[in-house]
N, C-alpha and C. Protein backbone atom coordinates (compact mmCIF):
# COMPACT_ATOMS: atom_id res chain seq x y z
N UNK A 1 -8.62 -2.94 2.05
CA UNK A 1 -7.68 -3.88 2.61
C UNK A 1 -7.81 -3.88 4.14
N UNK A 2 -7.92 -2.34 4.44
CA UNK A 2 -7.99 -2.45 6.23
C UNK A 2 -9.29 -3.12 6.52
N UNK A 3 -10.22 -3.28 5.77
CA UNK A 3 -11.54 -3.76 5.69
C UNK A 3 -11.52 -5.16 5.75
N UNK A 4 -10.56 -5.71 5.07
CA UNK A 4 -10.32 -7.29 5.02
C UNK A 4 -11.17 -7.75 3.49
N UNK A 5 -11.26 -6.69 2.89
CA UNK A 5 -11.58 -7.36 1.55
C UNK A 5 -10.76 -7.33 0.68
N UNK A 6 -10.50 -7.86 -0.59
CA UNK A 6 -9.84 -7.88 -1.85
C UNK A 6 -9.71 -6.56 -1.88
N UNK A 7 -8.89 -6.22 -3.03
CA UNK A 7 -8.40 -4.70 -3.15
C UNK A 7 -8.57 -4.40 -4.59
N UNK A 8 -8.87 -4.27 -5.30
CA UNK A 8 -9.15 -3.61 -6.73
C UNK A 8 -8.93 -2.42 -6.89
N UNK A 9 -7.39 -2.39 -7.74
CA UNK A 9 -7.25 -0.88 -7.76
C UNK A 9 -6.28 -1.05 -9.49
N UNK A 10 -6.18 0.26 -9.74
CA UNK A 10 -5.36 0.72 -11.26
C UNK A 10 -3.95 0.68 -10.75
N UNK A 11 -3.36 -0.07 -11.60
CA UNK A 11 -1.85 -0.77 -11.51
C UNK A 11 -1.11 1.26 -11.63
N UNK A 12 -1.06 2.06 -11.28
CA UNK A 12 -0.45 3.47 -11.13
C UNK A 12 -0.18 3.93 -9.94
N UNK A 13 0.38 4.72 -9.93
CA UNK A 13 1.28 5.42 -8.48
C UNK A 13 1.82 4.88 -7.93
N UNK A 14 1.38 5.06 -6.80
CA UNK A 14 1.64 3.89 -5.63
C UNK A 14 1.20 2.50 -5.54
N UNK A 15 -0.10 2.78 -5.76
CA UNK A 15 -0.86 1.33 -5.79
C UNK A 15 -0.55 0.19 -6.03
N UNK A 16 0.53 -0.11 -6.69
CA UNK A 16 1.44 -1.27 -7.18
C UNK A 16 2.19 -1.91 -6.13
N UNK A 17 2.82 -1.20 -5.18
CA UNK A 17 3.59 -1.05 -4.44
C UNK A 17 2.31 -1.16 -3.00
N UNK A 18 1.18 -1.33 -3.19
CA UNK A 18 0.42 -1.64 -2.20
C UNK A 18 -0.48 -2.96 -2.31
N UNK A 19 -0.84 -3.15 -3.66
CA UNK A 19 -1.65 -4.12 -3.71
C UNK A 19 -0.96 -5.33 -4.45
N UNK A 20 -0.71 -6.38 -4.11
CA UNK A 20 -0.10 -7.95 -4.75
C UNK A 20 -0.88 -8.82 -5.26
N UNK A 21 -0.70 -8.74 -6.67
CA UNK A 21 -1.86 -9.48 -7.51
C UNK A 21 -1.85 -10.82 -7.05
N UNK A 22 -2.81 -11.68 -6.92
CA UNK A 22 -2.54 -12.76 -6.55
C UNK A 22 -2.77 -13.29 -4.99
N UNK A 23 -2.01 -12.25 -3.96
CA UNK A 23 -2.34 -12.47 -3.18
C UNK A 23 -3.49 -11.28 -2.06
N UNK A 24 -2.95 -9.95 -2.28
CA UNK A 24 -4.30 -9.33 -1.66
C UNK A 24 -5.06 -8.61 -2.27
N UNK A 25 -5.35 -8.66 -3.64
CA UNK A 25 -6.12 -8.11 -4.65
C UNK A 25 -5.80 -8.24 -5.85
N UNK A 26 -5.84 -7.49 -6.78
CA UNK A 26 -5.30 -7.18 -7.85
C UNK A 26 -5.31 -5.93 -9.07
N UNK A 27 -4.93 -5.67 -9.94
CA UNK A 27 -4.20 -4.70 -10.46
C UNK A 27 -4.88 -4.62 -12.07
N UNK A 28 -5.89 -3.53 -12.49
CA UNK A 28 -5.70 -2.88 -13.87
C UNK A 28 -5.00 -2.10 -14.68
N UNK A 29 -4.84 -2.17 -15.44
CA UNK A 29 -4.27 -0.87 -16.68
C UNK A 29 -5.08 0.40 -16.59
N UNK A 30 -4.54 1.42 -16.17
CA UNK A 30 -5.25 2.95 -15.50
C UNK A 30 -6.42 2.95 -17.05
N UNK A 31 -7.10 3.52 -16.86
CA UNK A 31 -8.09 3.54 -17.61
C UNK A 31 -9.19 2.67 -18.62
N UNK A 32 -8.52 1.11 -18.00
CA UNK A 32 -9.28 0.33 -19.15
C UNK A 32 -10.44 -0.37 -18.23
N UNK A 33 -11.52 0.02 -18.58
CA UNK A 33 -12.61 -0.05 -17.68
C UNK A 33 -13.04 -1.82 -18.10
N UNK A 34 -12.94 -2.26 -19.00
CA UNK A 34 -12.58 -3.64 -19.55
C UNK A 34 -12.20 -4.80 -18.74
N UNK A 35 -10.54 -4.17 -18.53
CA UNK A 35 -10.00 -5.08 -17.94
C UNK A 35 -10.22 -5.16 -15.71
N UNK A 36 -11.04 -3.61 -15.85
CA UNK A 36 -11.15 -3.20 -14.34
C UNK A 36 -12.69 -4.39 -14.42
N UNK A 37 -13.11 -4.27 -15.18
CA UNK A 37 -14.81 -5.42 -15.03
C UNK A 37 -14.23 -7.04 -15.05
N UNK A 38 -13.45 -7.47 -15.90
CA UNK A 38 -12.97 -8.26 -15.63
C UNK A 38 -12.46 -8.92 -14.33
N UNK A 39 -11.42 -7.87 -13.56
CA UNK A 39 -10.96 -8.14 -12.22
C UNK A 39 -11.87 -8.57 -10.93
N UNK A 40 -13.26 -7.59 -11.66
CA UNK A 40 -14.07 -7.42 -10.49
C UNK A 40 -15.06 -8.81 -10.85
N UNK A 41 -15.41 -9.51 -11.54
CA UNK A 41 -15.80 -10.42 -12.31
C UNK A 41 -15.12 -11.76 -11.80
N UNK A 42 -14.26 -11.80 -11.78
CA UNK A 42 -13.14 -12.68 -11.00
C UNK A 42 -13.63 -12.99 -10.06
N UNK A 43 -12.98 -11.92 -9.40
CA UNK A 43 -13.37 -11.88 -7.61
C UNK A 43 -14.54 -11.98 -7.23
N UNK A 44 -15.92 -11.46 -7.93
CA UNK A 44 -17.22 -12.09 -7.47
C UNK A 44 -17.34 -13.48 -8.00
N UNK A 45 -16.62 -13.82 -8.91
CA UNK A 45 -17.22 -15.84 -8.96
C UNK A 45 -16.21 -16.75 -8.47
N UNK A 46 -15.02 -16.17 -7.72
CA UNK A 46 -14.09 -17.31 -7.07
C UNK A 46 -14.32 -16.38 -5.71
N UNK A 47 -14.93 -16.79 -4.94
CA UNK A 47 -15.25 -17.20 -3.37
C UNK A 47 -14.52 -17.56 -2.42
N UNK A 48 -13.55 -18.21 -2.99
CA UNK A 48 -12.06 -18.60 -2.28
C UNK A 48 -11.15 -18.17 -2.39
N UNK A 49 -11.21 -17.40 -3.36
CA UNK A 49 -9.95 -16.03 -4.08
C UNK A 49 -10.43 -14.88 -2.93
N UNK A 50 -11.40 -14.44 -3.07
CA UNK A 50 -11.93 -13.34 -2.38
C UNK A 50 -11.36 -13.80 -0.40
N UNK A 51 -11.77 -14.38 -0.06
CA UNK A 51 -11.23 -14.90 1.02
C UNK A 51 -10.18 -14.79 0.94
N UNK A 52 -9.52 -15.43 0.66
CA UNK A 52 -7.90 -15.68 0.31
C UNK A 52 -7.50 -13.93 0.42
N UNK A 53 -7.72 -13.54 -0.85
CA UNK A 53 -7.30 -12.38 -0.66
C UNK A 53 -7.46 -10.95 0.07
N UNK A 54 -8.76 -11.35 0.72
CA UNK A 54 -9.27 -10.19 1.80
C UNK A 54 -8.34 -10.56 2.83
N UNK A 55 -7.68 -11.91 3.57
CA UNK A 55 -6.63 -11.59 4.50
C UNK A 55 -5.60 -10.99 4.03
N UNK A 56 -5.51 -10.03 3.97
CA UNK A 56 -4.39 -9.29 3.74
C UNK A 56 -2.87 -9.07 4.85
N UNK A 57 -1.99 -9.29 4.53
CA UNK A 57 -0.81 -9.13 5.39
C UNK A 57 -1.23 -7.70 6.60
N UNK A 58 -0.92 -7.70 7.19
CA UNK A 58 -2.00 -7.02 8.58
C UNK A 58 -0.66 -5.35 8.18
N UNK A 59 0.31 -6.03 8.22
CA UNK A 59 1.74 -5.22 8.35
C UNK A 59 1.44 -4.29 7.17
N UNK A 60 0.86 -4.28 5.82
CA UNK A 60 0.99 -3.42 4.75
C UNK A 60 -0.11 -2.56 5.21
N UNK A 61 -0.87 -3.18 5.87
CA UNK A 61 -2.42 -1.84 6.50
C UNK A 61 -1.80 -1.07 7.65
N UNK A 62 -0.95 -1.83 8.61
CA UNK A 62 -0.24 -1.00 9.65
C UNK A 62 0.44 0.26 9.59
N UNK A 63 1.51 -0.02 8.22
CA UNK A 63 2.55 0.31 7.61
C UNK A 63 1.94 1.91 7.31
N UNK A 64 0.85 1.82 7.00
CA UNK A 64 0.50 3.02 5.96
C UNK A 64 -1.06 3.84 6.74
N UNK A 65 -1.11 3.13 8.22
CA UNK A 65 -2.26 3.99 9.20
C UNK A 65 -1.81 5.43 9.52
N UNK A 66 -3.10 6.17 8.65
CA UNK A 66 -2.45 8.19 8.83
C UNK A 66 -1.70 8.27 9.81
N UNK A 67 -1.53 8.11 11.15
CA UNK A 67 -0.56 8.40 12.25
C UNK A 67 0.74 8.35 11.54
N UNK A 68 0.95 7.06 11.09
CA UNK A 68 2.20 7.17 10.61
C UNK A 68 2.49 7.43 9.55
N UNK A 69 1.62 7.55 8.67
CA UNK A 69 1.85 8.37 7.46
C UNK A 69 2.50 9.75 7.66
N UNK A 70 1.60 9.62 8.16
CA UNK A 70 2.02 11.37 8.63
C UNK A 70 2.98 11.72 8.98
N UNK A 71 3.68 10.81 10.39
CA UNK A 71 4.22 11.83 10.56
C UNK A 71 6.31 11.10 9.96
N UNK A 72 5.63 9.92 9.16
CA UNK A 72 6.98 9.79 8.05
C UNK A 72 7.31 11.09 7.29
N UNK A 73 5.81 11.59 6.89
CA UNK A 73 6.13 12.96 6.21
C UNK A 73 6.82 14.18 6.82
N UNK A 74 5.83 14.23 7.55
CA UNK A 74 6.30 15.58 9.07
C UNK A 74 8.18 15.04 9.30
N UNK A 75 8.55 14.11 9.14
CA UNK A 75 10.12 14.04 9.67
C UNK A 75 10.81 14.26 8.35
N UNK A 76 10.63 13.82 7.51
CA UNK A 76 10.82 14.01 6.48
C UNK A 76 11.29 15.31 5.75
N UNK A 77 9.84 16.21 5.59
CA UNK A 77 10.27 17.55 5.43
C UNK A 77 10.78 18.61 6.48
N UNK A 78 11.28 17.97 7.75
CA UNK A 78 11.61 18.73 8.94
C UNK A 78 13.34 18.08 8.41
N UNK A 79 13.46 16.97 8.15
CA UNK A 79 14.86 16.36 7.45
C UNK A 79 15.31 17.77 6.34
N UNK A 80 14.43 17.48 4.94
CA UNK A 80 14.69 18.38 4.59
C UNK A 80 14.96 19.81 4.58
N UNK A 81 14.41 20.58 5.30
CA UNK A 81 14.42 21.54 5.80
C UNK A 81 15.77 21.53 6.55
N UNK A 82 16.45 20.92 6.66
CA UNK A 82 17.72 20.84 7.64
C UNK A 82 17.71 20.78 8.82
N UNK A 83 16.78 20.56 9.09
CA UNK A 83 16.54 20.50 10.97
C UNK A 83 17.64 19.11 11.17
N UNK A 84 18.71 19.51 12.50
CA UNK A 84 19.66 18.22 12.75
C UNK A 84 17.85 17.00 14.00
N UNK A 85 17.22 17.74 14.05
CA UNK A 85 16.74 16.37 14.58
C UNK A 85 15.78 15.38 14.22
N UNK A 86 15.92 15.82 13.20
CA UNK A 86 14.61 15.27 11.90
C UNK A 86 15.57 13.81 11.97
N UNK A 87 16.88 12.87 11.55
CA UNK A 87 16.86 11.86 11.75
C UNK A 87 16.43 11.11 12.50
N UNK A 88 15.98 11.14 13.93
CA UNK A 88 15.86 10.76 14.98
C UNK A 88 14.64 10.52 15.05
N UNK A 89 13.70 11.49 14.47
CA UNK A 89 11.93 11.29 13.70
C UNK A 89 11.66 10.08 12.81
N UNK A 90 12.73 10.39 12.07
CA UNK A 90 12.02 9.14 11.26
C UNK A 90 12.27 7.75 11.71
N UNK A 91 11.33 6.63 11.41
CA UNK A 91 11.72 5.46 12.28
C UNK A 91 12.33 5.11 10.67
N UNK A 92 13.08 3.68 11.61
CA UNK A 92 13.48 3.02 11.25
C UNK A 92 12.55 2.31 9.94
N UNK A 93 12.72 3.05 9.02
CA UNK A 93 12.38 1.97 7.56
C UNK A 93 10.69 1.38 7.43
N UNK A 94 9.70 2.03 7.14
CA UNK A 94 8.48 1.29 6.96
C UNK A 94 8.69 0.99 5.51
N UNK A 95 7.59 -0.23 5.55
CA UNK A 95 8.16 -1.19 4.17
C UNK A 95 8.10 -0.08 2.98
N UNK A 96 6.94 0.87 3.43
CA UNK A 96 6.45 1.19 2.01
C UNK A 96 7.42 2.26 1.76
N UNK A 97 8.42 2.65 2.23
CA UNK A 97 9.71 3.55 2.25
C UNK A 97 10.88 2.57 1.26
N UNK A 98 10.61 1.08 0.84
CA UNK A 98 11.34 0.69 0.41
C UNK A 98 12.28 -0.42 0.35
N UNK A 99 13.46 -0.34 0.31
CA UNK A 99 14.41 -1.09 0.40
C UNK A 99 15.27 -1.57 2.00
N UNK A 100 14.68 -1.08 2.51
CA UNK A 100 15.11 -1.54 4.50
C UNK A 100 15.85 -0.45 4.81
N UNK A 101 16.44 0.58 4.12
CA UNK A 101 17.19 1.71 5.00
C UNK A 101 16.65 2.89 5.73
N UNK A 102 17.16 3.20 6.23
CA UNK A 102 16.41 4.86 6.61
C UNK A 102 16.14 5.40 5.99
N UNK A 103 15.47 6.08 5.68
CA UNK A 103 14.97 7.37 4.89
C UNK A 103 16.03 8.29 5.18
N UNK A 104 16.34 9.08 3.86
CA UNK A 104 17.54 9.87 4.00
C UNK A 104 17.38 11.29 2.98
């Protein structure tokens, strides 16, 4: 995705929550190598799909660059841990945290 191509990944974990069928890739059933050839089958004979979907929303690649991965985590378990200044670490709400609130 940070690449600017389509995204082909197994509809599990997280990945769901990263990739939007339709618009910046799309999504298999974890192990069905079938329906994963299919996807990829797709996307090499529509040319305009692939385009289409390699622009990817810039904000979901931002959202999730190790810096801030990281250190969502690092505040996080410094939160947990009870540290009083671990709120103040975490920013304000990255998408992939959810529903728009703070992390708590």
């Amino acid at each position: 995705m940070a690449g600017g191509g389509p995204v082909v990944a197994a509809g599990a974990m997280a990945l769901p929550h990263l990739v939007h069928p339709g618009r910046d890739g799309c999504l298999f059933p974890p192990g069905d190598v079938r329906a994963l050839a299919e996807r990829l089958m797709e996307l090499l004979d529509d040319q305009a799909a692939r385009r289409r979907r390699g622009e990817a929303d810039p904000g979901i690649v931002s959202d999730h660059d190790i810096h801030r991965t990281l250190a969502t985590f690092e505040a996080l378990y410094v939160h947990a841990a009870g540290h009083p200044a671990a709120l103040t670490a975490l920013s304000p709400s990255p998408s992939h945290l959810g529903d728009g609130k703070r992390a708590r």
